[in-house]
Protein backbone atom coordinates (compact mmCIF):
# COMPACT_ATOMS: atom_id res chain seq x y z
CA UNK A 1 74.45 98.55 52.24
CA UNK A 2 71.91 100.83 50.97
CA UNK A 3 70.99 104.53 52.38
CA UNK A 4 67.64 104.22 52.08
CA UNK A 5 64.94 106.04 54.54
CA UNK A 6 61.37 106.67 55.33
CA UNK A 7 60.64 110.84 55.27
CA UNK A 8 57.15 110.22 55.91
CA UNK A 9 54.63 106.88 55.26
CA UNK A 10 55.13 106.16 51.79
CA UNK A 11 57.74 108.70 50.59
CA UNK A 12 61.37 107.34 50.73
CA UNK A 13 64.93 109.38 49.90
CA UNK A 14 67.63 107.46 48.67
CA UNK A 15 71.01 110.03 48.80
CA UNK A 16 73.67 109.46 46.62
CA UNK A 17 76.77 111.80 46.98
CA UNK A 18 75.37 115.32 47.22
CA UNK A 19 71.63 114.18 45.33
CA UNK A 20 68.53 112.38 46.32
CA UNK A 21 66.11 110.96 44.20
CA UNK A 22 62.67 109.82 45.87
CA UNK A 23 60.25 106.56 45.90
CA UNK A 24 56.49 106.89 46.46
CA UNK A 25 54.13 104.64 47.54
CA UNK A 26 51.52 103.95 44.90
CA UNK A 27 49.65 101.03 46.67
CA UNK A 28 50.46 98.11 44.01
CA UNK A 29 53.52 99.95 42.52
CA UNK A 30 56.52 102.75 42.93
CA UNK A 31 57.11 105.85 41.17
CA UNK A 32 60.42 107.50 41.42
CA UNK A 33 61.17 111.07 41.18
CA UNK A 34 64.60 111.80 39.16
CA UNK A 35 67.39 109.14 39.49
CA UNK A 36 69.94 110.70 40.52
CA UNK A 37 73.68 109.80 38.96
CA UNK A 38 75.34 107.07 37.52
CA UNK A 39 75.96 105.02 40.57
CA UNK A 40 72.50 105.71 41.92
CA UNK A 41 71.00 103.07 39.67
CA UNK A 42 71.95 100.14 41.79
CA UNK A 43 70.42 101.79 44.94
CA UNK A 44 67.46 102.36 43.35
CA UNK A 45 67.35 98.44 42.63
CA UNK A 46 68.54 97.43 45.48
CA UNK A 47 65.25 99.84 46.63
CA UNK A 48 62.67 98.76 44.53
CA UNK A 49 63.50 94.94 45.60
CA UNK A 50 63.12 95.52 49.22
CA UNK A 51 59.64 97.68 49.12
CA UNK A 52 59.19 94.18 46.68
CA UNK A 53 56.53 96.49 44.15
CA UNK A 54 57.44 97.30 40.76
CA UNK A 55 59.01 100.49 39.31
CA UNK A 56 56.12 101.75 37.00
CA UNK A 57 57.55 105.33 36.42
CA UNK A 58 59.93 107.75 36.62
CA UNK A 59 58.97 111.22 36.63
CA UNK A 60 62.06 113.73 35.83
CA UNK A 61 62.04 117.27 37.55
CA UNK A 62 64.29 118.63 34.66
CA UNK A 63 67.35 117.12 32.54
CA UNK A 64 70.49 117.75 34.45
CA UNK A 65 72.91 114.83 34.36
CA UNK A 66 72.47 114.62 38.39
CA UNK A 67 68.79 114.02 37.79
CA UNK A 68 68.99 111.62 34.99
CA UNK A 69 72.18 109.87 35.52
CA UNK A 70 70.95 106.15 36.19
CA UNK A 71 67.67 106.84 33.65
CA UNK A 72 69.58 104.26 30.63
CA UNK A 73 70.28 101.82 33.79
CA UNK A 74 67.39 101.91 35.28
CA UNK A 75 65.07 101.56 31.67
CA UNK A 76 67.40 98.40 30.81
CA UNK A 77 66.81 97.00 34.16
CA UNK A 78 62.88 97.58 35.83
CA UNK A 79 61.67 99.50 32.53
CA UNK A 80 59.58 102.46 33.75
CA UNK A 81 57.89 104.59 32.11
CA UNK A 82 59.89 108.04 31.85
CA UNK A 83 57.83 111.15 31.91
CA UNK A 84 59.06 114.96 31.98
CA UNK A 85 57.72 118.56 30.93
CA UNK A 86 57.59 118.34 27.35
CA UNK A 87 59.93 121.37 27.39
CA UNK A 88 62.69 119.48 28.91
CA UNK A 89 62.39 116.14 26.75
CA UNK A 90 64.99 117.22 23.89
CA UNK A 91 67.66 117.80 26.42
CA UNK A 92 66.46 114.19 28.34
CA UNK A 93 66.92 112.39 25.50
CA UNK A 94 69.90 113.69 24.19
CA UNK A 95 71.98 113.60 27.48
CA UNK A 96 70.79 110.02 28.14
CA UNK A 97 69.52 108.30 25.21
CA UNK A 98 66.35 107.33 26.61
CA UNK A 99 62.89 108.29 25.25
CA UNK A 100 60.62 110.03 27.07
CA UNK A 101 57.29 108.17 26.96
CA UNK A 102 54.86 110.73 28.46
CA UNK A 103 55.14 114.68 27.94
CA UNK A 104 53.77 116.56 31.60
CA UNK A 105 51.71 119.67 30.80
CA UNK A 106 51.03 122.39 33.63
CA UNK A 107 48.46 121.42 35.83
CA UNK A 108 48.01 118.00 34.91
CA UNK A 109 48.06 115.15 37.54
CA UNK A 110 49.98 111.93 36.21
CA UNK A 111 50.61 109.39 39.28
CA UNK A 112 49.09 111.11 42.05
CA UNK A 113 51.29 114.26 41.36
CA UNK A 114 50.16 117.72 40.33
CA UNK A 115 52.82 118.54 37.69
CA UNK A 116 54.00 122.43 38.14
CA UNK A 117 55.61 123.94 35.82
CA UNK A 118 58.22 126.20 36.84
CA UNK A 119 60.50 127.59 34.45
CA UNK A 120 64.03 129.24 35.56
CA UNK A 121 66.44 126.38 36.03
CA UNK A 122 65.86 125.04 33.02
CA UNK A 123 62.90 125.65 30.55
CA UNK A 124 61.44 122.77 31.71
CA UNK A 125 61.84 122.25 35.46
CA UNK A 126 58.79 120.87 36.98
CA UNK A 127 57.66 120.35 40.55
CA UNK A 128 55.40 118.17 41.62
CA UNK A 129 52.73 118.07 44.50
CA UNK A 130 51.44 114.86 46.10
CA UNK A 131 48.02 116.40 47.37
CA UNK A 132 47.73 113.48 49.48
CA UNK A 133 50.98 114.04 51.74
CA UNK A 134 50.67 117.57 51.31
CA UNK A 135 54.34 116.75 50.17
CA UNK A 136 56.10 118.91 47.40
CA UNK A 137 58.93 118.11 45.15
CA UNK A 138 60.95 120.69 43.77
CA UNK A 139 64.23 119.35 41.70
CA UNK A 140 66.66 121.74 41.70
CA UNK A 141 64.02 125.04 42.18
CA UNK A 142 65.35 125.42 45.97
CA UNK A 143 68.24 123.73 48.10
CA UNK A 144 68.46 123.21 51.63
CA UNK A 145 71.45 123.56 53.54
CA UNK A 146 71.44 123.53 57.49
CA UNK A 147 68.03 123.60 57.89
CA UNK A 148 68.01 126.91 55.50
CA UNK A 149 66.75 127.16 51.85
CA UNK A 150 68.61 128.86 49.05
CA UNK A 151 68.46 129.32 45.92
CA UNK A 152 70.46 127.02 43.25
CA UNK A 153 73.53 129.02 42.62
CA UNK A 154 72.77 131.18 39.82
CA UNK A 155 75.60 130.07 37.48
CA UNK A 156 73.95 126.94 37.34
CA UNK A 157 70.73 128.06 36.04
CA UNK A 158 69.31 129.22 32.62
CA UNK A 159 67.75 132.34 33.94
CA UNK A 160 68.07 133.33 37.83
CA UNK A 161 65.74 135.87 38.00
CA UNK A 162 62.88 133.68 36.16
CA UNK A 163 64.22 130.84 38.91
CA UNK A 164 63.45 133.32 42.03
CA UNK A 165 59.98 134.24 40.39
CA UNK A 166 59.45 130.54 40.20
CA UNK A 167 60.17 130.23 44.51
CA UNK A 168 58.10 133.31 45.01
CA UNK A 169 55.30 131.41 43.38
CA UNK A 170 55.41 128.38 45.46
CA UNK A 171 53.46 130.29 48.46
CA UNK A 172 50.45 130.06 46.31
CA UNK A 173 50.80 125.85 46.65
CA UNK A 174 49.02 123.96 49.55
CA UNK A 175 51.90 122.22 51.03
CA UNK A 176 53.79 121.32 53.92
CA UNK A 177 56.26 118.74 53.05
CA UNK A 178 59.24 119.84 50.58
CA UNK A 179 61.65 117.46 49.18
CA UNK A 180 64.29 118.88 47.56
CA UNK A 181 66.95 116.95 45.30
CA UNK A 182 69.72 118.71 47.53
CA UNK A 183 70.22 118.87 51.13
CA UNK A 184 67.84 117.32 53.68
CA UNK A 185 63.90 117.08 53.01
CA UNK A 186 61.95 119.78 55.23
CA UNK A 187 58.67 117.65 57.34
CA UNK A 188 55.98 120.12 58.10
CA UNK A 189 57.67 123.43 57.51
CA UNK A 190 58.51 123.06 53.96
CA UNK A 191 55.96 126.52 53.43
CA UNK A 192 57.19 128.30 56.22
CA UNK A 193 61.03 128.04 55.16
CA UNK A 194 59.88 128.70 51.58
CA UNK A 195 58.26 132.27 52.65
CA UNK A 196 61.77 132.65 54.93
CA UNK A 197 63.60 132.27 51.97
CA UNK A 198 61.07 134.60 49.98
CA UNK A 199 61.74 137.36 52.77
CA UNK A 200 65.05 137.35 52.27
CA UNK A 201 65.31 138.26 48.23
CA UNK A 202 64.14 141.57 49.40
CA UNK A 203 67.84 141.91 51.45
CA UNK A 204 69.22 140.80 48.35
């Protein structure tokens, strides 16, 4: 059985555990966004063979072993092509073996994505708008939790402060859709719980 669902036309969340990684809708192919750990590999085949397009990419938010867990699996198997910051690629490769084939710059769109670059979590955390859906992916930038955002907790990132700078900056983006790789995507309010969030660091 696979835990697979439809957030909105085109954008689907596999969850595995306590992650999600995401499929998009490119027309004639997919592109996935992070895959998630080990055992999310065979989901995401089990995925790809029921939307019945192939896997041409996988774009990785940063290098964490939750995000890139099934990225040797998944190479072996449907070989995408794996892109990420160019900051984060030494730590992608090393951690998983696998080559990264395209380096994202800031600002650049590579499969219908705006690649931003936000620094804090790692040095190379990315998100990435889809303009189209007005949908935004943020890795590990944000988590949601009961309908709430919150910040990662800071132990698990590089530099906190950089990280909330990062959040802060993400009410400058047109979007309304977030997906984050923890806790349940946000339809339609994904801005409005990001300024919530925002109002809060000055309790804090």
């Amino acid at each position: 059985m696979i835990l697979m669902e439809e957030v909105i036309p085109g954008i689907y969340r596999i969850f595995d555990t306590f992650v999600n990684v995401y499929i998009v809708d490119r027309g004639d192919h997919l592109v996935l966004v992070d895959t998630g750990i080990e055992s999310t590999c065979e989901k995401i085949i089990e995925a790809v063979k029921k939307l019945g397009k192939p896997l041409k990419a996988v774009i990785l938010t940063h290098g964490h072993m939750d995000h890139t867990g099934s990225l040797r699996c998944l190479k072996e198997v449907l070989n995408p092509i794996v892109a990420s910051q160019e900051e984060e690629v030494e730590m992608i490769e090393r951690n998983t073996g696998v080559k990264v084939d395209v380096k994202l710059k800031d600002g650049e769109l590579f499969e219908g994505f705006r690649v931003l670059h936000k620094p804090g979590h790692t040095k190379g955390s990315i998100c990435l708008l889809d303009e189209d859906s007005k949908s935004l992916f943020v890795g590990d930038l944000v988590v949601e939790e009961n309908g709430k955002l919150k910040e990662v907790p800071h132990q698990y990132s590089m530099d906190p402060e950089m990280n909330r700078k990062r959040i802060i900056e993400l009410l400058e983006v047109e979007f309304e859709n977030l997906m984050p790789a923890h806790g349940n995507p946000i339809i339609g309010k994904g801005k409005e719980k990001i300024r919530e969030l925002v109002e809060s660091f000055n309790l804090s």
